[in-house]
Protein backbone atom coordinates (compact mmCIF):
# COMPACT_ATOMS: atom_id res chain seq x y z
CA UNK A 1 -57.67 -10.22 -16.46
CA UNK A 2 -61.40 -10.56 -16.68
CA UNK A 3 -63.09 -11.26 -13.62
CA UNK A 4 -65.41 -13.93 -15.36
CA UNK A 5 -63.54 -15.58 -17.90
CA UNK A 6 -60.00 -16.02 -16.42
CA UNK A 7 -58.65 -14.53 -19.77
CA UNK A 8 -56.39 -11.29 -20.64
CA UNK A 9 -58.85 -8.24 -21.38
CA UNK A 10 -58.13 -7.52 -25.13
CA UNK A 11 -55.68 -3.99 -25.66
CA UNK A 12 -57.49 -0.86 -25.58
CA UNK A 13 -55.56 1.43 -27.85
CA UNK A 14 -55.62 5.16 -28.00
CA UNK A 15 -56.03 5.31 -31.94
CA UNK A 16 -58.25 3.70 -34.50
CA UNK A 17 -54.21 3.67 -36.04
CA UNK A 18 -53.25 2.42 -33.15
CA UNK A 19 -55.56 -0.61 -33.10
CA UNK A 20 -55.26 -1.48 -36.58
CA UNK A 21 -51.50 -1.33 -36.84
CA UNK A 22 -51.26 -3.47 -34.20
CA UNK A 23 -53.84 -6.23 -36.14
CA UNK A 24 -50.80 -5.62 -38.99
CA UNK A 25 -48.49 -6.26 -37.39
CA UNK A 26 -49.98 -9.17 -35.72
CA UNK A 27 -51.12 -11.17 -38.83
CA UNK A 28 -47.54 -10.36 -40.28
CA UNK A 29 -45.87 -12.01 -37.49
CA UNK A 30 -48.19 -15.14 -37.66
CA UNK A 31 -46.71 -14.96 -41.32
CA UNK A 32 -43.36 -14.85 -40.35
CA UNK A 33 -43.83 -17.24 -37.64
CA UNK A 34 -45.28 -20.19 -39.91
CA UNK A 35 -42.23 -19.13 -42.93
CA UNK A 36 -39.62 -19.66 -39.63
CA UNK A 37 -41.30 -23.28 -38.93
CA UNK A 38 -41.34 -24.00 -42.26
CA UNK A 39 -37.33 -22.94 -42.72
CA UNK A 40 -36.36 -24.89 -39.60
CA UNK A 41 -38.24 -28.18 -41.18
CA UNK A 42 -41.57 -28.41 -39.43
CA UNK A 43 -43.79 -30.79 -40.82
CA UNK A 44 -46.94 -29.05 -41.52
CA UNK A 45 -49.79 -31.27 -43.28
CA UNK A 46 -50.84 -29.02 -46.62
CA UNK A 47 -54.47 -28.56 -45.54
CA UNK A 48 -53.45 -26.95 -42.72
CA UNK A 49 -51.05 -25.08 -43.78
CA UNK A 50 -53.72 -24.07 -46.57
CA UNK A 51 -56.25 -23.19 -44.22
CA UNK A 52 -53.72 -21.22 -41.87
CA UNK A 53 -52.47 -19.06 -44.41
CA UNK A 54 -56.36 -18.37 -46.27
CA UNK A 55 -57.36 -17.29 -42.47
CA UNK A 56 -54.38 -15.32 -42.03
CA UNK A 57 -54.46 -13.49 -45.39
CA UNK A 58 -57.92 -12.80 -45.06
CA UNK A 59 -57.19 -10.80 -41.68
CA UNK A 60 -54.64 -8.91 -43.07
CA UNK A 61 -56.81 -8.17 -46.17
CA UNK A 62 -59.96 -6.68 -43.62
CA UNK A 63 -57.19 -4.45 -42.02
CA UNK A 64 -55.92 -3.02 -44.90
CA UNK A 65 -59.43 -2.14 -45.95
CA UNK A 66 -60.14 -0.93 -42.63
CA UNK A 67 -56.45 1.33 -43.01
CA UNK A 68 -57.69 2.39 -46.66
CA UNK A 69 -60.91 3.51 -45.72
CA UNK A 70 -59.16 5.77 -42.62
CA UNK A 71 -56.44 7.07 -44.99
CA UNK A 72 -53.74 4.90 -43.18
CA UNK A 73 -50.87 3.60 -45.66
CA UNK A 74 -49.96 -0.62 -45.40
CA UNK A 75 -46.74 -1.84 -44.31
């Protein structure tokens, strides 16, 4: 934890790989996480569920770039 903000200190990863695999991974799960709400009946307003999924995509859409331009294949 950081000393002046109370908060976890973000991963340090060993890779450029490393660290961008893990932001895959990590805006797939948010995917998977809103399609299980969604399946188990949550009510989720459209605009927000709009505006999730445009943030979310757009994430997953730097990484990928990011993984193209090192030569890293996409899940």
């Amino acid at each position: 934890m950081s000393a002046e903000t109370g908060r976890p200190k973000p991963p340090q990863f060993a890779t450029k790989e490393a660290e961008l695999r893990h932001r895959e991974y990590a805006c797939l799960a948010r995917i998977e996480s809103l399609q299980r709400k969604l399946t188990e009946g949550s009510v989720i307003p459209v605009p927000e569920l709009r505006s999730y999924l445009a943030t979310v995509k757009l994430e997953l859409n730097k990484v990928r770039a990011s993984m193209a331009e090192e030569g890293i294949a996409a899940l």
